[in-house]
N, C-alpha and C. Protein backbone atom coordinates (compact mmCIF):
# COMPACT_ATOMS: atom_id res chain seq x y z
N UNK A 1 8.03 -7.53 -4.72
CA UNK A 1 7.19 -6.53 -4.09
C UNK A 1 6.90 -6.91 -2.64
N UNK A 2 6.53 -8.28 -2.03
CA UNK A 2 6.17 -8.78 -1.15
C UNK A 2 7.57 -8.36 0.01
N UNK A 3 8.30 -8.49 -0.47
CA UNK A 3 9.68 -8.12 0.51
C UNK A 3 9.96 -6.30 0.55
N UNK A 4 10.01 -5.69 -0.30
CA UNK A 4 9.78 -4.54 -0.06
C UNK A 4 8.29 -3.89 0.91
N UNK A 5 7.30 -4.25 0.63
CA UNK A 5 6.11 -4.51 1.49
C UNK A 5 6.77 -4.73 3.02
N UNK A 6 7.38 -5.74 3.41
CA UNK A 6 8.16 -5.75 4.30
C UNK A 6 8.92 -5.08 4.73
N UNK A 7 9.88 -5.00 4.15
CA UNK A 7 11.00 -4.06 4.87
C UNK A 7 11.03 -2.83 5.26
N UNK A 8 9.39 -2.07 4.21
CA UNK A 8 8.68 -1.33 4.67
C UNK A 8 7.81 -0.76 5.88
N UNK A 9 7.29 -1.91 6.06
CA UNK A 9 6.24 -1.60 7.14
C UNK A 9 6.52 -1.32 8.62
N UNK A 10 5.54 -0.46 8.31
CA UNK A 10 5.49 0.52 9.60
C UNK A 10 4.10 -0.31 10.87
N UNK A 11 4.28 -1.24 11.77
CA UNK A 11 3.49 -1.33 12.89
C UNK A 11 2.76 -0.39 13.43
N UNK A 12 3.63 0.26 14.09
CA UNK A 12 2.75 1.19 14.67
C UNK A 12 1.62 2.33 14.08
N UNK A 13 2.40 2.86 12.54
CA UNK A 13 1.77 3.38 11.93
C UNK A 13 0.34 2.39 11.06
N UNK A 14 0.18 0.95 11.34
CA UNK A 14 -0.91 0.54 10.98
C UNK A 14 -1.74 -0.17 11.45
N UNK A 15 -1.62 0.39 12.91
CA UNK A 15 -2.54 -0.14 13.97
C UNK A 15 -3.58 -0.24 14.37
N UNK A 16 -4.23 0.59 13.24
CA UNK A 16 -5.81 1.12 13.43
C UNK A 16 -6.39 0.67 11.73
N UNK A 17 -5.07 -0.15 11.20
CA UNK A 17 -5.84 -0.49 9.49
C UNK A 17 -6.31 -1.90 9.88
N UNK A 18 -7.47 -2.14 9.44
CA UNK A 18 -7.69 -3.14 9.30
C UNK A 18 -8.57 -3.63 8.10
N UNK A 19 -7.70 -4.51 7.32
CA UNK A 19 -8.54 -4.63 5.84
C UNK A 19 -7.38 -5.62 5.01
N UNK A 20 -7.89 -5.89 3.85
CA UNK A 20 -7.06 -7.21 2.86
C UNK A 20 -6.87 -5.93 1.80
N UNK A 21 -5.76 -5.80 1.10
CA UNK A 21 -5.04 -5.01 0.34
C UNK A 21 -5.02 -5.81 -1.10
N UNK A 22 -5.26 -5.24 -1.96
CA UNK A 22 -4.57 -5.75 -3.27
C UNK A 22 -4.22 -4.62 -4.06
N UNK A 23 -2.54 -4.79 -4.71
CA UNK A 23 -1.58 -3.89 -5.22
C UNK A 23 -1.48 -3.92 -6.23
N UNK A 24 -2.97 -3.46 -7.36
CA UNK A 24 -2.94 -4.27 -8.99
C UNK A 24 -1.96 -3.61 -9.93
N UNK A 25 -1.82 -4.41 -10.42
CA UNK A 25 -0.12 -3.92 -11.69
C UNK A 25 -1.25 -4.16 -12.96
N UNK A 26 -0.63 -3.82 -14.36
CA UNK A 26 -1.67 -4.02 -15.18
C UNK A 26 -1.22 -5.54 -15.45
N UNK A 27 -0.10 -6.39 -15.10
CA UNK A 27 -0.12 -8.11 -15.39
C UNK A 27 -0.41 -8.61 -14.53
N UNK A 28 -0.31 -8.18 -13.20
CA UNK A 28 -0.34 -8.73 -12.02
C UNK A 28 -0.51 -7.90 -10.36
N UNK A 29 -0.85 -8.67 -9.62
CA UNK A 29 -1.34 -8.11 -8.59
C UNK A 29 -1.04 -9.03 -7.68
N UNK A 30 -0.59 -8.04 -6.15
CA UNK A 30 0.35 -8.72 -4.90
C UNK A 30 -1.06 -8.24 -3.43
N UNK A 31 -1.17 -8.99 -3.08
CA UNK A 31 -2.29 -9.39 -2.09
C UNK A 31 -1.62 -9.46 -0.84
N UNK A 32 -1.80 -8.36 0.33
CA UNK A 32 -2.10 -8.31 1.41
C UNK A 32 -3.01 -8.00 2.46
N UNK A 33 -3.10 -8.22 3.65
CA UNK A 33 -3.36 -8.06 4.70
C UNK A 33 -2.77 -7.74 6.06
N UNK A 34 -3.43 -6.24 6.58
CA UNK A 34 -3.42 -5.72 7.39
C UNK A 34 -3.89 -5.61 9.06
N UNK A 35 -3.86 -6.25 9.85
CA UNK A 35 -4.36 -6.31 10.81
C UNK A 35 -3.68 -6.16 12.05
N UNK A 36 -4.41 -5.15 13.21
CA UNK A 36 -3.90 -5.10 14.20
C UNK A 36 -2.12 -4.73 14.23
N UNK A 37 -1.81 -4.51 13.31
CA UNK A 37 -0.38 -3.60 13.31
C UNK A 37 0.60 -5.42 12.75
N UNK A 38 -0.16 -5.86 11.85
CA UNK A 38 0.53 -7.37 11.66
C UNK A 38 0.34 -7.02 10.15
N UNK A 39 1.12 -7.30 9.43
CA UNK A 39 0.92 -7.93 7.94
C UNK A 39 1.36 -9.17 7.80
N UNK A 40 0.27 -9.79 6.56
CA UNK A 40 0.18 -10.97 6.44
C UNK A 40 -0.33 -10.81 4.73
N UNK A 41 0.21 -12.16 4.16
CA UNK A 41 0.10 -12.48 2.59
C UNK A 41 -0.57 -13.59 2.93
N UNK A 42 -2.04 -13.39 2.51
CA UNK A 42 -3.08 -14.27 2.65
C UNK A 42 -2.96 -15.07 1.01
N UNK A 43 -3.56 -16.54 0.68
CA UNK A 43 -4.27 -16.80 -0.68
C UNK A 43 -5.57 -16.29 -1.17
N UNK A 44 -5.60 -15.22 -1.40
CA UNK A 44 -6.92 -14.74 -1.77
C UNK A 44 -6.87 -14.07 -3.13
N UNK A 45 -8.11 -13.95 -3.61
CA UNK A 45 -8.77 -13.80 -4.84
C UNK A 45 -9.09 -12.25 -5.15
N UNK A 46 -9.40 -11.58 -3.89
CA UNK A 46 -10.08 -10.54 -4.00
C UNK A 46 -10.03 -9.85 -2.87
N UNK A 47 -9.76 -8.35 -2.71
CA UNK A 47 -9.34 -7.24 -1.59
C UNK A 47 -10.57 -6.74 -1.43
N UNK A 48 -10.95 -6.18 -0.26
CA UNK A 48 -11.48 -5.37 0.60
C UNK A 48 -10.84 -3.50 -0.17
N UNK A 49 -9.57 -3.31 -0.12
CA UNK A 49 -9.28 -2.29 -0.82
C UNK A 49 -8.04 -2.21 -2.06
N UNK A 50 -7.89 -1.91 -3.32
CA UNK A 50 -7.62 -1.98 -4.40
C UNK A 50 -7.20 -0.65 -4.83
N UNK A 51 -5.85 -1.01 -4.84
CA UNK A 51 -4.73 0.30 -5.47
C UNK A 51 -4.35 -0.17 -6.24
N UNK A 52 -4.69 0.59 -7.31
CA UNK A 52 -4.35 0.24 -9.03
C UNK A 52 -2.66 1.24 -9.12
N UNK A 53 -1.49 0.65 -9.86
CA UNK A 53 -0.25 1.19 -10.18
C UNK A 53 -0.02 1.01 -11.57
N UNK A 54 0.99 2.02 -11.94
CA UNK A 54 1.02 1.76 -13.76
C UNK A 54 2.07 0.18 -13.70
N UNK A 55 2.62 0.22 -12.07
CA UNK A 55 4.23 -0.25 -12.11
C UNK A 55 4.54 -0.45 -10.82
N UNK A 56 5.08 -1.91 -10.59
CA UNK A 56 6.01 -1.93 -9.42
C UNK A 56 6.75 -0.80 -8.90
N UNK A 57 7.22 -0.64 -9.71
CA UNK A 57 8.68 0.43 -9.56
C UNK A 57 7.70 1.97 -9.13
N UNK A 58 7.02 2.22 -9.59
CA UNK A 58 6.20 3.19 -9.54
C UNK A 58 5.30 3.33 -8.20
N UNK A 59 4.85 2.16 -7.62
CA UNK A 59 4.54 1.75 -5.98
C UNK A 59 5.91 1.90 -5.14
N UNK A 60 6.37 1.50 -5.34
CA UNK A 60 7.55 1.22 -4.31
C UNK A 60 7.98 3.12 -4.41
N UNK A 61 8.21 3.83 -5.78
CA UNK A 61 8.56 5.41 -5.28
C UNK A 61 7.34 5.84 -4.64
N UNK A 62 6.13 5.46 -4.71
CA UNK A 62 5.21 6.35 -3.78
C UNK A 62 5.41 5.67 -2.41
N UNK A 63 5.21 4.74 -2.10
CA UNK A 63 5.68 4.35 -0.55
C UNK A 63 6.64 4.47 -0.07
N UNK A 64 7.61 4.78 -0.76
CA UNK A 64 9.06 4.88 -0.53
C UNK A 64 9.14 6.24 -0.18
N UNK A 65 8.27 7.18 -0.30
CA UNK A 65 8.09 8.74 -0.49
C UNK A 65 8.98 9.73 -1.80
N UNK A 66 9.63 8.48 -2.46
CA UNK A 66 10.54 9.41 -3.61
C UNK A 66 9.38 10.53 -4.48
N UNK A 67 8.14 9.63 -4.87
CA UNK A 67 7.00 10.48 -5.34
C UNK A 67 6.31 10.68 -3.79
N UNK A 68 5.69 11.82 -4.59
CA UNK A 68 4.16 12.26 -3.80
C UNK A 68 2.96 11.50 -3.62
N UNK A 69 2.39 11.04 -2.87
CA UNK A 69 1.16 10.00 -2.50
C UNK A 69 -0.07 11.28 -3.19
N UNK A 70 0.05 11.98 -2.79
CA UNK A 70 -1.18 13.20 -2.91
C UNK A 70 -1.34 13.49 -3.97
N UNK A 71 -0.07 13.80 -4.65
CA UNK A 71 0.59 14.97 -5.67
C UNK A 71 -0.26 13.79 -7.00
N UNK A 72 0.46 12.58 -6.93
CA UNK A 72 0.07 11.37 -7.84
C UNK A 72 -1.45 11.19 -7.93
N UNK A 73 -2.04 10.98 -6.94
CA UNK A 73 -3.49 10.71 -6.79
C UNK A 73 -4.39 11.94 -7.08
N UNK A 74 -4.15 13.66 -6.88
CA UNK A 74 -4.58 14.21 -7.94
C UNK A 74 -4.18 14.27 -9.25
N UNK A 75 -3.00 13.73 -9.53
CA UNK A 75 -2.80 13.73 -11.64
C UNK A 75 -3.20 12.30 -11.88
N UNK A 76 -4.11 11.37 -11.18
CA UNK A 76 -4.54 10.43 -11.72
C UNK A 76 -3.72 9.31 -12.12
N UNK A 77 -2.67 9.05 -11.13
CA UNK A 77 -1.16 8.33 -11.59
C UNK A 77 -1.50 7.21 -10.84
N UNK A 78 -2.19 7.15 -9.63
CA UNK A 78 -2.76 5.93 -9.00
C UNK A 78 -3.95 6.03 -9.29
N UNK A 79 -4.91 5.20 -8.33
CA UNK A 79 -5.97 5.05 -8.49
C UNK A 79 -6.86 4.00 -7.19
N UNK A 80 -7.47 4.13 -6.63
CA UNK A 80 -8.63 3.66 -5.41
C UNK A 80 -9.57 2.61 -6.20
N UNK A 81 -10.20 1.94 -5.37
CA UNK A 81 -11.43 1.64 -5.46
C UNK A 81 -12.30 2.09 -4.37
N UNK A 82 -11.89 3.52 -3.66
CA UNK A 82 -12.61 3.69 -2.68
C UNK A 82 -12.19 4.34 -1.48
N UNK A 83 -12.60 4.28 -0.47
CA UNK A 83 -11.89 3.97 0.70
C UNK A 83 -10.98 4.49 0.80
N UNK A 84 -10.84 5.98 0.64
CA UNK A 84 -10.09 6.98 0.58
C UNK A 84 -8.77 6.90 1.89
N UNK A 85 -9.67 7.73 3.28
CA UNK A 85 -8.70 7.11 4.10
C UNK A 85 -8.28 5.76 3.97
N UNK A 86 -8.30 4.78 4.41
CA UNK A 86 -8.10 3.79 3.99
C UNK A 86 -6.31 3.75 3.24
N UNK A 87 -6.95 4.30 1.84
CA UNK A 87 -5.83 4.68 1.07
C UNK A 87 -4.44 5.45 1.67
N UNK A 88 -4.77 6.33 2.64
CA UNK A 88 -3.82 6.96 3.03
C UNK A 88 -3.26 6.38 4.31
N UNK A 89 -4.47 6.11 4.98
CA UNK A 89 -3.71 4.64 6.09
C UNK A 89 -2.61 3.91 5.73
N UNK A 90 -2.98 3.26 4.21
CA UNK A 90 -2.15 2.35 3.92
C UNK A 90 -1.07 2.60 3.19
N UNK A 91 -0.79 3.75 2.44
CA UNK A 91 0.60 4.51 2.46
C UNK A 91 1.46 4.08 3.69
N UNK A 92 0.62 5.03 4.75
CA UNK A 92 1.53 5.40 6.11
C UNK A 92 1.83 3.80 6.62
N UNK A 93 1.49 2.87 6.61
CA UNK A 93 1.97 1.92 7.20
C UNK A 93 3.10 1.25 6.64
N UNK A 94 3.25 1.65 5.50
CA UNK A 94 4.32 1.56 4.58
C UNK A 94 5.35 2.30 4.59
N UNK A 95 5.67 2.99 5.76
CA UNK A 95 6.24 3.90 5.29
C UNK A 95 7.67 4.02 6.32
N UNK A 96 7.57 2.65 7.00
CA UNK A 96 8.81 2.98 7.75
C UNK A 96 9.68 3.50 7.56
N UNK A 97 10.36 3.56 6.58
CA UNK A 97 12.28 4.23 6.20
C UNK A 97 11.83 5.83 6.31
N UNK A 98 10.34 6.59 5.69
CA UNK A 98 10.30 7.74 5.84
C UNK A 98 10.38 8.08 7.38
N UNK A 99 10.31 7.26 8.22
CA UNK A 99 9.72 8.09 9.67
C UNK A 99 11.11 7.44 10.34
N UNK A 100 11.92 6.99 10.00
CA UNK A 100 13.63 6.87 10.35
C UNK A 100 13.74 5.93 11.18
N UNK A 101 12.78 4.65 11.44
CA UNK A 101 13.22 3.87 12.21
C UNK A 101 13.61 2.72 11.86
């Protein structure tokens, strides 16, 4: 996940996020950080904002744009702890391959 996270990210589109990410799976969970248009995989315990997935595979089609970010989050397929924008910030910074560069 941590490399897709990568190969993903969009700079410019996350230049204005600033916050510690955690990507909970129901076994496991992948921890980043956002800052100043930088990502970084900190050792930490606990996020600032918390996107619950049924599934790897299931994150990677919503950032990937194969699913709908919107479409999913009204049928209750993801899930927040909050921090709505936020949430959609952090799509878009993910989202390099959609915006073709």
């Amino acid at each position: 996940m941590r490399s897709f996270l990568q190969d993903n990210f969009a700079p410019e589109a996350a230049a204005d996020l600033e916050t510690d990410i955690e990507l909970r799976f129901p076994d496991n969970s992948v921890f980043c950080d956002v800052r100043g248009g930088v990502l970084s995989f900190p050792q930490i315990a606990e996020a600032e904002l918390v996107l619950y997935f049924d599934s790897q595979d299931q994150a990677q089609r919503l950032f990937s744009g194969e699913d709908d970010v919107v479409e999913a989050f009204m049928h209750g397929q993801i899930r927040s702890n909050g921090h709505l924008i936020w949430v959609f910030k952090t799509f878009a910074a993910f989202s390099k391959n959609q915006q073709g560069t």
